[in-house]
C-alpha atoms as a PDB file:
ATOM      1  CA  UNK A   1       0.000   0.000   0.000  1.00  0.00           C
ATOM      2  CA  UNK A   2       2.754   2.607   1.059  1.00  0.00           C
ATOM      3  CA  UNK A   3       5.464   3.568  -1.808  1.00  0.00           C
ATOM      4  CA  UNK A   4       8.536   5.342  -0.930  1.00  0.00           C
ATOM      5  CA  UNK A   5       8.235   8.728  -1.251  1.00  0.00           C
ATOM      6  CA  UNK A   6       4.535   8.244   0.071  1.00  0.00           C
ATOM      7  CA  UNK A   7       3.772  10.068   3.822  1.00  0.00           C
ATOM      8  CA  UNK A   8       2.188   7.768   6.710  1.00  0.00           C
ATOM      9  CA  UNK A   9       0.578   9.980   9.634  1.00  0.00           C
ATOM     10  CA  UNK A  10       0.557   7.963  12.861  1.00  0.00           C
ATOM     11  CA  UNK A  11       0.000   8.920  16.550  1.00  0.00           C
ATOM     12  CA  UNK A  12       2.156   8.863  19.683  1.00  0.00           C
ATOM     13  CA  UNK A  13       0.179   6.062  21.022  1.00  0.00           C
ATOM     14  CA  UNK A  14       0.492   2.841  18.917  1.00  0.00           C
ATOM     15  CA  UNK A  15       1.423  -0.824  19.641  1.00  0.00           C
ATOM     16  CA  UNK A  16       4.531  -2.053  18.198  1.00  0.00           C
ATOM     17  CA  UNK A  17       2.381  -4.018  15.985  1.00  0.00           C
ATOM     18  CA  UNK A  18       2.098  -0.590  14.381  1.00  0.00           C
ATOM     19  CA  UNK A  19       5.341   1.132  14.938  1.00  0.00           C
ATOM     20  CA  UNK A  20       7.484  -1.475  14.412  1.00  0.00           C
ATOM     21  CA  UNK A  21       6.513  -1.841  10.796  1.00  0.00           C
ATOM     22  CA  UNK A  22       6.199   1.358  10.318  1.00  0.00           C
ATOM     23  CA  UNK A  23      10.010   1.653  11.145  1.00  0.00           C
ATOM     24  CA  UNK A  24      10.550  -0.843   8.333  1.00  0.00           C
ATOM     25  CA  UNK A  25       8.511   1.353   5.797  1.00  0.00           C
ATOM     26  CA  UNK A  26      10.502   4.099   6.841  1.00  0.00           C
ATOM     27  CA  UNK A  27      13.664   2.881   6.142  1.00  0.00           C
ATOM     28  CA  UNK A  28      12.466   2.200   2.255  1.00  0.00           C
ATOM     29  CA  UNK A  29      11.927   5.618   1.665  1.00  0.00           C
ATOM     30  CA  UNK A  30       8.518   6.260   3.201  1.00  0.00           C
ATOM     31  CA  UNK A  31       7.974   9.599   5.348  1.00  0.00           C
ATOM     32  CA  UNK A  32       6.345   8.798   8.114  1.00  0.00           C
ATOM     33  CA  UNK A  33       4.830  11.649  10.574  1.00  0.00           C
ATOM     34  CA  UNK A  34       4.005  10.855  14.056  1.00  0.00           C
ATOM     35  CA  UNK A  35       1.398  13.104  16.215  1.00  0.00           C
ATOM     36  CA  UNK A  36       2.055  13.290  19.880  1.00  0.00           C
ATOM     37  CA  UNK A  37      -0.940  13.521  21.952  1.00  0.00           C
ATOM     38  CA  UNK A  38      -1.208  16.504  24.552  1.00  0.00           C
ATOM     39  CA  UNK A  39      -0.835  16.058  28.114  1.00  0.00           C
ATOM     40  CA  UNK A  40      -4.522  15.413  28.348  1.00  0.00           C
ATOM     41  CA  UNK A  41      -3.888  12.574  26.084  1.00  0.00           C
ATOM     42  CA  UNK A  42      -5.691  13.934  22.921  1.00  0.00           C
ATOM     43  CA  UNK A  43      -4.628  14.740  20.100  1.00  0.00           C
ATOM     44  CA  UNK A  44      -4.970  18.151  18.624  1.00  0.00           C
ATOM     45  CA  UNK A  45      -7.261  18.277  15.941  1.00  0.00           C
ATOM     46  CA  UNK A  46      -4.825  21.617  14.125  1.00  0.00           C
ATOM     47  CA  UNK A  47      -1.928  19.798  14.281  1.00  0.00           C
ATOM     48  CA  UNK A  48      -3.764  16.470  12.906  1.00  0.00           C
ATOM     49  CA  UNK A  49      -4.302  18.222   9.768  1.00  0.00           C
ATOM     50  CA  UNK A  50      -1.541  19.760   9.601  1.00  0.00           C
ATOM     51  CA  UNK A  51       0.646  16.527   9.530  1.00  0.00           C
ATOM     52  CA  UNK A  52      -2.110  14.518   7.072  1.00  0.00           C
ATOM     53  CA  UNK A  53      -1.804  16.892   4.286  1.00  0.00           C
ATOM     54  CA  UNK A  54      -0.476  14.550   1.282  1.00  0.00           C
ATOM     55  CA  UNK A  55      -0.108  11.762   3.429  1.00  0.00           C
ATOM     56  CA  UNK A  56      -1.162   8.312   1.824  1.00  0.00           C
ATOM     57  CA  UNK A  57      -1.902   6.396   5.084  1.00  0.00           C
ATOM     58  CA  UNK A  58      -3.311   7.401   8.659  1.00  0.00           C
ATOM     59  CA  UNK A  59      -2.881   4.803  11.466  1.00  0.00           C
ATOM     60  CA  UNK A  60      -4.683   4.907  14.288  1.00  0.00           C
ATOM     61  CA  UNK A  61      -5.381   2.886  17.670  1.00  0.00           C
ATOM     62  CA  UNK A  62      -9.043   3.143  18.458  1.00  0.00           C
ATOM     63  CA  UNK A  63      -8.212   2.467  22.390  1.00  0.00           C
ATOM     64  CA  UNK A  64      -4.703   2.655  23.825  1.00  0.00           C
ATOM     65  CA  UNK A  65      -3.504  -0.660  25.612  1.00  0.00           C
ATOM     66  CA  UNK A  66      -1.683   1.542  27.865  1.00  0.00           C
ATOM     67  CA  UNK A  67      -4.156   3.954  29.735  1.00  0.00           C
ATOM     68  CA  UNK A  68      -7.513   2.150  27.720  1.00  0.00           C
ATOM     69  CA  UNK A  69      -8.516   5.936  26.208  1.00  0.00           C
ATOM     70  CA  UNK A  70     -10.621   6.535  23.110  1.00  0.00           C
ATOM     71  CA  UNK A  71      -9.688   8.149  19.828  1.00  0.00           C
ATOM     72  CA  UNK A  72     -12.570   9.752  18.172  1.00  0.00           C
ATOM     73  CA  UNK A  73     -11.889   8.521  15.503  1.00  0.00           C
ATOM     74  CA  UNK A  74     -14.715   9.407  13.491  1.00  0.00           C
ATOM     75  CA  UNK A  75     -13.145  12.907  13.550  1.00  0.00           C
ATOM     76  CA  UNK A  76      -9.769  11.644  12.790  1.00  0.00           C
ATOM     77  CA  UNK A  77     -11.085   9.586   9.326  1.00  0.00           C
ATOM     78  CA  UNK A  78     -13.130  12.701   8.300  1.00  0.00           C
ATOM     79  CA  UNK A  79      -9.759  14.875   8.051  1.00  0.00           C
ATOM     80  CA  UNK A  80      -7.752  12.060   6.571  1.00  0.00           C
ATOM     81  CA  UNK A  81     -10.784  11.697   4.146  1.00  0.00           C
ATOM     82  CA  UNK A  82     -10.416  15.348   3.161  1.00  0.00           C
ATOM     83  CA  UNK A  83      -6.978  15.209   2.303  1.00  0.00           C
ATOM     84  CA  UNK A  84      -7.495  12.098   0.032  1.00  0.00           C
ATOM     85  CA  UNK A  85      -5.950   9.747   2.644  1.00  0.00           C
ATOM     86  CA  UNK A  86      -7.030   6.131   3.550  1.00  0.00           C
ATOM     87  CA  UNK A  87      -7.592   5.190   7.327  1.00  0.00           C
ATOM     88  CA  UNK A  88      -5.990   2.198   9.297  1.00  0.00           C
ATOM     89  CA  UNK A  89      -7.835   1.569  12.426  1.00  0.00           C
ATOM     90  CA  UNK A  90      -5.948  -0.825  14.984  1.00  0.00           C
ATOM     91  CA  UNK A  91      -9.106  -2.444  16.777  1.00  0.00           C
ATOM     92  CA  UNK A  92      -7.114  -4.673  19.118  1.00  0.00           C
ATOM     93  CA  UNK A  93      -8.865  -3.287  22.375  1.00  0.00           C
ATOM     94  CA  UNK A  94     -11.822  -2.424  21.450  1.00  0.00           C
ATOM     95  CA  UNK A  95     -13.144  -4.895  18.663  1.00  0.00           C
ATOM     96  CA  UNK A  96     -15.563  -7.555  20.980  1.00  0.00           C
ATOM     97  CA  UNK A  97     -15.392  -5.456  23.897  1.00  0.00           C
ATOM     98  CA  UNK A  98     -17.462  -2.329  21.868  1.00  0.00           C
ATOM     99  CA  UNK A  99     -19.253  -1.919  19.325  1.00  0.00           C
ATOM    100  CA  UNK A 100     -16.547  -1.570  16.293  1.00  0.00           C
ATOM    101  CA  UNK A 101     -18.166  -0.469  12.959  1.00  0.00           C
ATOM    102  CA  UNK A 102     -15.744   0.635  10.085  1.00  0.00           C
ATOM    103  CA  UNK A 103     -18.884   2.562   8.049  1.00  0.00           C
ATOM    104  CA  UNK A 104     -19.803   4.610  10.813  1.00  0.00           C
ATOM    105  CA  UNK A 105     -16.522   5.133  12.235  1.00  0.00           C
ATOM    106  CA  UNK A 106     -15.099   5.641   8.621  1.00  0.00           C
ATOM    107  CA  UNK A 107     -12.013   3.369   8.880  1.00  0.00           C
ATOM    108  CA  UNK A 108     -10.952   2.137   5.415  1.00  0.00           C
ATOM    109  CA  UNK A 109      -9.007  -0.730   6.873  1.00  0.00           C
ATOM    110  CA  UNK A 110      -9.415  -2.499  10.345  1.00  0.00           C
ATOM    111  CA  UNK A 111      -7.430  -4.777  11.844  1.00  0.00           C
ATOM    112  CA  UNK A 112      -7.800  -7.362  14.903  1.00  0.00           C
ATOM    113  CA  UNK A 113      -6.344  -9.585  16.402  1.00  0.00           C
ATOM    114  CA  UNK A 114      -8.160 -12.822  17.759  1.00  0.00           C
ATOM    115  CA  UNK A 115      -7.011 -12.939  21.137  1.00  0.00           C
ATOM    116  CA  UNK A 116      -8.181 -10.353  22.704  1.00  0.00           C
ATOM    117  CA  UNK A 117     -11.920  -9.227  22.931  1.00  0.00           C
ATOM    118  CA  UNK A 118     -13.150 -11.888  20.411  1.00  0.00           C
ATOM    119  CA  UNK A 119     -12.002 -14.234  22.276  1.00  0.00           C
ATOM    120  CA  UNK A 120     -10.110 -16.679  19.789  1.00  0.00           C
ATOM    121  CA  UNK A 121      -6.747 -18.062  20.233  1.00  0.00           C
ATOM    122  CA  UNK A 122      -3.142 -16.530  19.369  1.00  0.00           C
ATOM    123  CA  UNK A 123      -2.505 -16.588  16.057  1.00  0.00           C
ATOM    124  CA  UNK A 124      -5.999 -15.599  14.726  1.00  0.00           C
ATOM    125  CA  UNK A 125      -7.127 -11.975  13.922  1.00  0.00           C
ATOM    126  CA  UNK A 126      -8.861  -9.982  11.022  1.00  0.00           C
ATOM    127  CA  UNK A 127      -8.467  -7.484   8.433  1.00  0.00           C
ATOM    128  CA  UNK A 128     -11.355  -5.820   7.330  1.00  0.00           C
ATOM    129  CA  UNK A 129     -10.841  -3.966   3.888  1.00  0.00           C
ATOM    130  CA  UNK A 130     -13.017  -1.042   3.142  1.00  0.00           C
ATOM    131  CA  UNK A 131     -14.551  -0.560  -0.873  1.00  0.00           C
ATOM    132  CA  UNK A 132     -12.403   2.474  -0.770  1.00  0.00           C
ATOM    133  CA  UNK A 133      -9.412   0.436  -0.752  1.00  0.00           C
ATOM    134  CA  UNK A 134      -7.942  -0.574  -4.567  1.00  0.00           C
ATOM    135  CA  UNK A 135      -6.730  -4.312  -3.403  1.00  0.00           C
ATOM    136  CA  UNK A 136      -4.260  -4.357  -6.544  1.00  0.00           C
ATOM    137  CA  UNK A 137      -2.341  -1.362  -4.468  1.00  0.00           C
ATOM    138  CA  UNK A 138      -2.374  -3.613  -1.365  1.00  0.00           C
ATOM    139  CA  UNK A 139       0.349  -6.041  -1.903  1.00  0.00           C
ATOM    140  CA  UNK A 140       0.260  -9.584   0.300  1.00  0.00           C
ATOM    141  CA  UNK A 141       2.838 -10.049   2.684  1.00  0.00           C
ATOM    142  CA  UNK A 142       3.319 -13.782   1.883  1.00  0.00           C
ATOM    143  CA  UNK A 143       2.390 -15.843  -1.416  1.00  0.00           C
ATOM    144  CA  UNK A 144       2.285 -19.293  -2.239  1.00  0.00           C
ATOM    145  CA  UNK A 145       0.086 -22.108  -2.190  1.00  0.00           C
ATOM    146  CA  UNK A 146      -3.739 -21.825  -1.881  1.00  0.00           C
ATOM    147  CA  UNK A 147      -5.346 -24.504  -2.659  1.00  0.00           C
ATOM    148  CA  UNK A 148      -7.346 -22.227  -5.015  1.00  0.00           C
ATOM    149  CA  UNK A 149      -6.874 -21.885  -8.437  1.00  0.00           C
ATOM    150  CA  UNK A 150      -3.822 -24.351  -8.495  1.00  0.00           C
ATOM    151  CA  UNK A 151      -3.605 -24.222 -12.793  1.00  0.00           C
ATOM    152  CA  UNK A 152      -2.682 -20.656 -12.440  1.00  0.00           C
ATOM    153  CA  UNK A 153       1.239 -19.654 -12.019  1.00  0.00           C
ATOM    154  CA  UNK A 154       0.537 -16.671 -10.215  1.00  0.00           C
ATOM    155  CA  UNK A 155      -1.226 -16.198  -6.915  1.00  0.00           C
ATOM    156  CA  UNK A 156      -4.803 -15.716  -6.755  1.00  0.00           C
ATOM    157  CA  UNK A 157      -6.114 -11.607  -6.964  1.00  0.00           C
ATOM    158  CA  UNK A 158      -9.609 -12.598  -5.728  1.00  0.00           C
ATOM    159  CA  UNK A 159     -10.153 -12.177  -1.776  1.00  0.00           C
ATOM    160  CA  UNK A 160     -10.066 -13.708   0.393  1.00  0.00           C
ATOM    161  CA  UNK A 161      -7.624 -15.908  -1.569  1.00  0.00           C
ATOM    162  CA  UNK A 162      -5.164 -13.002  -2.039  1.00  0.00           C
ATOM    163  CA  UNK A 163      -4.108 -12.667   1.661  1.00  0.00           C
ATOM    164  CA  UNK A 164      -4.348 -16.156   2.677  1.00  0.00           C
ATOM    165  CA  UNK A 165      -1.648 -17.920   1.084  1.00  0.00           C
ATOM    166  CA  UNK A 166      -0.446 -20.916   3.113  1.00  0.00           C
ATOM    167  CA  UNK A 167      -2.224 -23.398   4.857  1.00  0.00           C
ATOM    168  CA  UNK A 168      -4.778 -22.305   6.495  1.00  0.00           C
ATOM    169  CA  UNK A 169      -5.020 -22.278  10.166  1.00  0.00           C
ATOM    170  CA  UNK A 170      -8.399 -24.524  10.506  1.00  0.00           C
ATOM    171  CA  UNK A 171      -8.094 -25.192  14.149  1.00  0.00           C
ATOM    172  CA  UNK A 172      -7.762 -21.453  15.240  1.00  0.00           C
ATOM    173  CA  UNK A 173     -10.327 -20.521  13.008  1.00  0.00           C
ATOM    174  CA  UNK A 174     -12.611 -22.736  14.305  1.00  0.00           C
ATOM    175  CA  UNK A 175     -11.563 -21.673  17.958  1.00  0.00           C
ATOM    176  CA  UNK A 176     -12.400 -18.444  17.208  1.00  0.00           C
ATOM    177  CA  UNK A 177     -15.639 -19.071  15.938  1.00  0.00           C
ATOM    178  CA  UNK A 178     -16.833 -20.354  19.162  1.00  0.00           C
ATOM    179  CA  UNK A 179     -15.570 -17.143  20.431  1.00  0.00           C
ATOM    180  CA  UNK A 180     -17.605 -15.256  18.144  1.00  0.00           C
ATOM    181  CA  UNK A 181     -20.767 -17.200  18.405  1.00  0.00           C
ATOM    182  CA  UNK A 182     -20.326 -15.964  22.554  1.00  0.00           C
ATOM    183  CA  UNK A 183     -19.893 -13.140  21.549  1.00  0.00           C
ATOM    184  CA  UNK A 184     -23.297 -12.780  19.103  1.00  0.00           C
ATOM    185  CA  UNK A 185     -25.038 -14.605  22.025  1.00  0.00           C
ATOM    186  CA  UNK A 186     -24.315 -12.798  24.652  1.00  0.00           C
ATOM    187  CA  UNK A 187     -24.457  -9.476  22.895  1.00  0.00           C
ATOM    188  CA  UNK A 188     -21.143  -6.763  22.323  1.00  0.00           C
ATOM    189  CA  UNK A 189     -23.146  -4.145  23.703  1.00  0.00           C
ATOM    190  CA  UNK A 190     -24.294  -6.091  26.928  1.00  0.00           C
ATOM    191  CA  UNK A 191     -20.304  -7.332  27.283  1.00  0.00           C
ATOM    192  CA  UNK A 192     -19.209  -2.996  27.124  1.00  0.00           C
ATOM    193  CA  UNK A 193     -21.982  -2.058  29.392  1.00  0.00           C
ATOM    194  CA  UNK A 194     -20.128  -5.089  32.171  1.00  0.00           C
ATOM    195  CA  UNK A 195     -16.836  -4.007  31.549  1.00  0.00           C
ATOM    196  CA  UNK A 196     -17.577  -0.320  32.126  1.00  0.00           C
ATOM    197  CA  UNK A 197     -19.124  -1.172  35.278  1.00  0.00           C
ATOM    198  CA  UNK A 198     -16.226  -2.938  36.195  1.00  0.00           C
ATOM    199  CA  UNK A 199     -13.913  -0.100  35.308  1.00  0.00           C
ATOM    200  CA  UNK A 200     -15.792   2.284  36.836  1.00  0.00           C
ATOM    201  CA  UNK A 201     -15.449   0.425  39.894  1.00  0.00           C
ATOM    202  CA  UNK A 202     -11.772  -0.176  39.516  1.00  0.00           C
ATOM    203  CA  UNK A 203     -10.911   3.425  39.005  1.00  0.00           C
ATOM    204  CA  UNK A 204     -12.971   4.552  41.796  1.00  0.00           C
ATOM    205  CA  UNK A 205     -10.979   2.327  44.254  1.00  0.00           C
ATOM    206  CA  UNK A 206      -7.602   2.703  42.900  1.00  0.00           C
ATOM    207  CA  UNK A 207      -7.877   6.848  42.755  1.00  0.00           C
ATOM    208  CA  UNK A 208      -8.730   6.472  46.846  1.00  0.00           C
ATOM    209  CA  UNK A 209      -5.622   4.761  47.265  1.00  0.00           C
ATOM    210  CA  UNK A 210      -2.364   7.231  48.670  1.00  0.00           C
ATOM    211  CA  UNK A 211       0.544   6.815  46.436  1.00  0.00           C
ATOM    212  CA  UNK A 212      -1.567   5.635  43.291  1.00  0.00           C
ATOM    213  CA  UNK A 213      -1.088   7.479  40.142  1.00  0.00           C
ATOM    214  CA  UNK A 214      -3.827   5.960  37.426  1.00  0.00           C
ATOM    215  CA  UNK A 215      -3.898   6.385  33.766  1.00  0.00           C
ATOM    216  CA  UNK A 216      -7.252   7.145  32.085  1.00  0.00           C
ATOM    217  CA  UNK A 217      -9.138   8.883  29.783  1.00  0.00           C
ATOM    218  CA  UNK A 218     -10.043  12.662  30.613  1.00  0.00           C
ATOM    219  CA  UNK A 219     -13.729  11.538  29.829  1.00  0.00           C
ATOM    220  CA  UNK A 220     -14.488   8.169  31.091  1.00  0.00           C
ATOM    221  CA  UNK A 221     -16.976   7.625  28.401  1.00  0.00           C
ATOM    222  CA  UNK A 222     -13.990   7.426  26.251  1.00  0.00           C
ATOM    223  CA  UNK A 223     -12.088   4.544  28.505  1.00  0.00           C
ATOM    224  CA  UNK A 224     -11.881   0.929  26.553  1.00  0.00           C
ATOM    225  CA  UNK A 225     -11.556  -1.681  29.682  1.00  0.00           C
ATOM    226  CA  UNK A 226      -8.110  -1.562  30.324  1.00  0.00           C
ATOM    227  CA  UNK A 227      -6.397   0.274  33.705  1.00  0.00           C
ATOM    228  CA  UNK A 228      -2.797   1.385  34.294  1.00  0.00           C
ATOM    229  CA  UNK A 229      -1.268   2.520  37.377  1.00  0.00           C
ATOM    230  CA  UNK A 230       2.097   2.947  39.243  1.00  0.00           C
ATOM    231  CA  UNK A 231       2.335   2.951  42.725  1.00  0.00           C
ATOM    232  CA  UNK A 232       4.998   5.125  44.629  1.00  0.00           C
ATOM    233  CA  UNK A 233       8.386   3.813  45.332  1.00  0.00           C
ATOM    234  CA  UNK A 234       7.612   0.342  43.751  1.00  0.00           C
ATOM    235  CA  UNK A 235       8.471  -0.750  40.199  1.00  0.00           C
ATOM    236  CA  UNK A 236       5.474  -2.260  38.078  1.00  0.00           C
ATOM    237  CA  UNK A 237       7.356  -5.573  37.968  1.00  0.00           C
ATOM    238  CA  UNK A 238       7.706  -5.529  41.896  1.00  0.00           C
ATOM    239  CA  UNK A 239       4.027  -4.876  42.107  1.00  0.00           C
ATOM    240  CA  UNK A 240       3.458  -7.587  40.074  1.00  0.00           C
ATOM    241  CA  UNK A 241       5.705 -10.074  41.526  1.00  0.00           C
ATOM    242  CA  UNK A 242       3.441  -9.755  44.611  1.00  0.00           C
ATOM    243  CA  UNK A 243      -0.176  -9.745  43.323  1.00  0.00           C
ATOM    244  CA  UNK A 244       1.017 -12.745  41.778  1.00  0.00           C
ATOM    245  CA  UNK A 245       2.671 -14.572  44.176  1.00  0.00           C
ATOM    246  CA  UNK A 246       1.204 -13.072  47.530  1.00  0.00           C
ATOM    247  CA  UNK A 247      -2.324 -12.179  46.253  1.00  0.00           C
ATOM    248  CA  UNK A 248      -3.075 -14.432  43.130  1.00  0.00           C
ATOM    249  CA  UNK A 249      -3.893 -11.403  41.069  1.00  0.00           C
ATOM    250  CA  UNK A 250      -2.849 -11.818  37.625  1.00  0.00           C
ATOM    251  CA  UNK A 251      -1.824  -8.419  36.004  1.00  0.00           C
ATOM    252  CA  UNK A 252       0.613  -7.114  33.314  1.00  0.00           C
ATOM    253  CA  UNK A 253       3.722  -4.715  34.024  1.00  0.00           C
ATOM    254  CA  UNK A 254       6.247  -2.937  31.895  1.00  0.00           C
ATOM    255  CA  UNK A 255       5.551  -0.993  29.122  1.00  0.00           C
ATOM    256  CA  UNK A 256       3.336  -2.997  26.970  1.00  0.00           C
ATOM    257  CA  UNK A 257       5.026  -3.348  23.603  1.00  0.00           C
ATOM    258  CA  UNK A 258       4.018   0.521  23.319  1.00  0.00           C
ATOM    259  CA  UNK A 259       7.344   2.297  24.488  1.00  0.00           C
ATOM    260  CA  UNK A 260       5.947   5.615  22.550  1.00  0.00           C
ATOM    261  CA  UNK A 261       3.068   5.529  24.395  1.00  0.00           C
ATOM    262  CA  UNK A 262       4.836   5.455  28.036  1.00  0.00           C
ATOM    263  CA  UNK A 263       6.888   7.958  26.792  1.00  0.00           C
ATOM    264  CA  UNK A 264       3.709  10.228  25.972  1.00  0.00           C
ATOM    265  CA  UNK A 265       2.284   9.308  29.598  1.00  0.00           C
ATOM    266  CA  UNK A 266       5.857   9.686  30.770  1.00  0.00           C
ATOM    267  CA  UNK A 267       6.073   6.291  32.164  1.00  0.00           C
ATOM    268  CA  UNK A 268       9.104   5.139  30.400  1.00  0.00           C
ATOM    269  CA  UNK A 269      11.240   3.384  31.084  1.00  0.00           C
ATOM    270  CA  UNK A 270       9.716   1.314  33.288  1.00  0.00           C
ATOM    271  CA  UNK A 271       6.107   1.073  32.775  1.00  0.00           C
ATOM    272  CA  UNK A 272       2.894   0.999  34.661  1.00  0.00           C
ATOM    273  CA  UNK A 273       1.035  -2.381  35.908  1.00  0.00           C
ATOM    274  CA  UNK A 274      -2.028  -3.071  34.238  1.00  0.00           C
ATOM    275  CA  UNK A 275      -5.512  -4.209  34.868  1.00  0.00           C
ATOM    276  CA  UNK A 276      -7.906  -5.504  32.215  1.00  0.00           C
ATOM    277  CA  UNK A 277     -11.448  -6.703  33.129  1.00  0.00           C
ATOM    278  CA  UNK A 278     -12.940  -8.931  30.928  1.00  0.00           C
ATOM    279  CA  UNK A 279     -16.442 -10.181  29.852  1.00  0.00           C
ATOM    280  CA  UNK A 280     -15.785 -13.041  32.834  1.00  0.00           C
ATOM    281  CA  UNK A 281     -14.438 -10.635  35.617  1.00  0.00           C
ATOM    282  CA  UNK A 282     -16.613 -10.367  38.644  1.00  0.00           C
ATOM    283  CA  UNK A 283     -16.941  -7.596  41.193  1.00  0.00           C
ATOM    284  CA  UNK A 284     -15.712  -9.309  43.714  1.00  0.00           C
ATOM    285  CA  UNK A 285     -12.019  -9.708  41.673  1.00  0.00           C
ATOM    286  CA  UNK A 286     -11.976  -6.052  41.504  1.00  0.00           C
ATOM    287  CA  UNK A 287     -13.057  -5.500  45.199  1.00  0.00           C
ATOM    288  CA  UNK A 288     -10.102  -7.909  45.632  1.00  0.00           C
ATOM    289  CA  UNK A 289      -7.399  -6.234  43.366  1.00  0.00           C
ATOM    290  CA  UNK A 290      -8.234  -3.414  45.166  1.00  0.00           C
ATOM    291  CA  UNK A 291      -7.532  -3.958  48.386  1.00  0.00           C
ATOM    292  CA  UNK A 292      -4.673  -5.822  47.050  1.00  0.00           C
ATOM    293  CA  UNK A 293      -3.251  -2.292  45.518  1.00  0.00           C
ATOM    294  CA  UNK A 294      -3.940  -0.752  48.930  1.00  0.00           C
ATOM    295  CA  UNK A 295      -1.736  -3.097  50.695  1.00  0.00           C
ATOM    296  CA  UNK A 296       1.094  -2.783  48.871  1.00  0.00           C
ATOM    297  CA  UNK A 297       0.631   1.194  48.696  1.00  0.00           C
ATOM    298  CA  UNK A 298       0.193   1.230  52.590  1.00  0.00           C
ATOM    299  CA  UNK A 299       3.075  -0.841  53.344  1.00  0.00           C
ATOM    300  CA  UNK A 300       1.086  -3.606  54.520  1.00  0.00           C
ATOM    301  CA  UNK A 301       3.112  -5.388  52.191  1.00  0.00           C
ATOM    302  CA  UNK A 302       7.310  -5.202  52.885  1.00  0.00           C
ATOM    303  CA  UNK A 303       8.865  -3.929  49.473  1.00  0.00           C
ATOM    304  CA  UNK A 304      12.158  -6.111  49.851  1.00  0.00           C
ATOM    305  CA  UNK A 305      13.619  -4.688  46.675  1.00  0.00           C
ATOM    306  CA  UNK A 306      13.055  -0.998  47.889  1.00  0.00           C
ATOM    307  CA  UNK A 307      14.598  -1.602  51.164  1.00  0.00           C
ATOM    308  CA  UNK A 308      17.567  -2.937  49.534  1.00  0.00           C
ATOM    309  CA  UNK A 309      18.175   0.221  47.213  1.00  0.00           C
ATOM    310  CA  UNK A 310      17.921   2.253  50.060  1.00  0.00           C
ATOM    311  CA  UNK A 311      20.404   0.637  52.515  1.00  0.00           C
ATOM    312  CA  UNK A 312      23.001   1.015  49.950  1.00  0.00           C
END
């Protein structure tokens, strides 16, 4: 899709997933333009535009897995749209835990993975291609085999066939359509409305907690289900060491594979711990990681590693 000489506009908030290959693009000659949010976490509208004009390509993260906030990103395909550039929508937060429509939100491409709200298995995920994308510009990454149109000596141009070269991964497919059928059964909008409770709830408790600093969205209307925090004079990977071991609390720490994104909440290099309710999380787990948090901010909980560094 991107040509060198082409311009990419991303944002200060992306996964590796994006960055990383955008790094890659880069170094073959594409110029790629990346929007730091403001210390609200938005992103400035002025100096959106100002970076799409001839770009090719804007990427976006619909919900950061850092601090869980929402791009409008309605807003944000409407300018790229008016400069003649396509939209890429990273949905890896948000697509089974809210509603995620490309028409309405005007994404031209959207991509998921299949571990994560949809509840599939690693190695699964989705692209979603838009009719305003010309698929002979969008070049596969692999090609091969299809088991489609084996006469022909060059891969097949039809989709799906033209991005699925390879076996194809029957087992995780069919994993993730039991995911999916949950999903349609239990309903994406009853599954938001339970993890915003749950949220909610979380960030309420952790915000009366001394020596918490959370990460959220300005407007918690805008907050996907995902919670990051640092506690005061502990590392994220101590804090985790001892939910885990003395509490049973599985969380994440470190930075996420978004370093740009810590650096924007100015959390690098180390990180925040992280908390991310589910469609199976009760209250009483968040009750519980809350007065887990409060232990280990109070002290009721010796940090070993902090007492070392300071008797030195």
């Amino acid at each position: 899709l991107l040509r060198p000489g082409d311009r990419v506009v991303s944002t200060g908030m992306e996964h590796n997933a994006v960055r990383r290959p955008l790094q890659v693009v880069a170094s073959r000659g594409v110029e790629v333009v990346r929007v730091r949010p403001s210390r609200d976490r938005s992103l400035d509208a002025g100096h959106l535009t100002s970076a799409m004009r001839g770009a090719r390509l804007v990427t976006v993260t619909h919900a950061s897995n850092v601090n869980g906030a929402i791009e409008d990103v309605a807003e944000i395909a409407r300018l790229a749209h008016e400069v003649g550039a396509l939209v890429l929508l990273d949905a890896s937060q948000t697509a089974g835990a809210i509603p995620v429509n490309a028409g309405v939100l005007g994404a031209d491409l959207v991509a998921m993975p299949g571990h994560k709200g949809l509840l599939g298995p690693p190695g699964t995920g989705a692209l979603v291609i838009g009719p305003g994308v010309d698929t002979d510009q969008l070049d596969p990454l692999l090609t091969g085999g299809t088991g489609y149109r084996s006469e022909d000596d060059t891969p097949p141009t039809d989709l799906p066939y033209r991005y699925e070269a390879g076996t194809v991964n029957t087992v995780g497919i069919a994993a993730l359509g039991a995911g999916l059928a949950y999903l349609a059964e239990r309903g994406i909008e009853a599954i938001a409305a339970h993890e915003t409770d749950l949220v909610t709830r979380l960030l309420d408790g952790l915000d009366d907690i001394p020596g918490v600093t959370v990460f959220a969205a300005e407007d918690l209307r805008r907050q996907a289900a995902v919670v990051s925090f640092v506690i005061r004079g502990w590392s994220p990977q101590e804090v985790a060491m001892v939910l885990d071991q003395s509490f049973d609390i599985a969380c994440r720490a470190g930075l996420h594979c978004a370093p740009e994104a810590c650096r924007t909440l100015g959390v690098f290099p180390e990180g925040t711990i992280r908390f991310s309710p589910g469609p199976f999380t009760t209250v009483a787990e968040i009750d519980r990681a809350i007065e887990a948090v409060t232990a280990i901010a109070t002290a009721q909980v010796i940090n070993h590693s902090s007492s070392s560094r300071a008797g030195r």
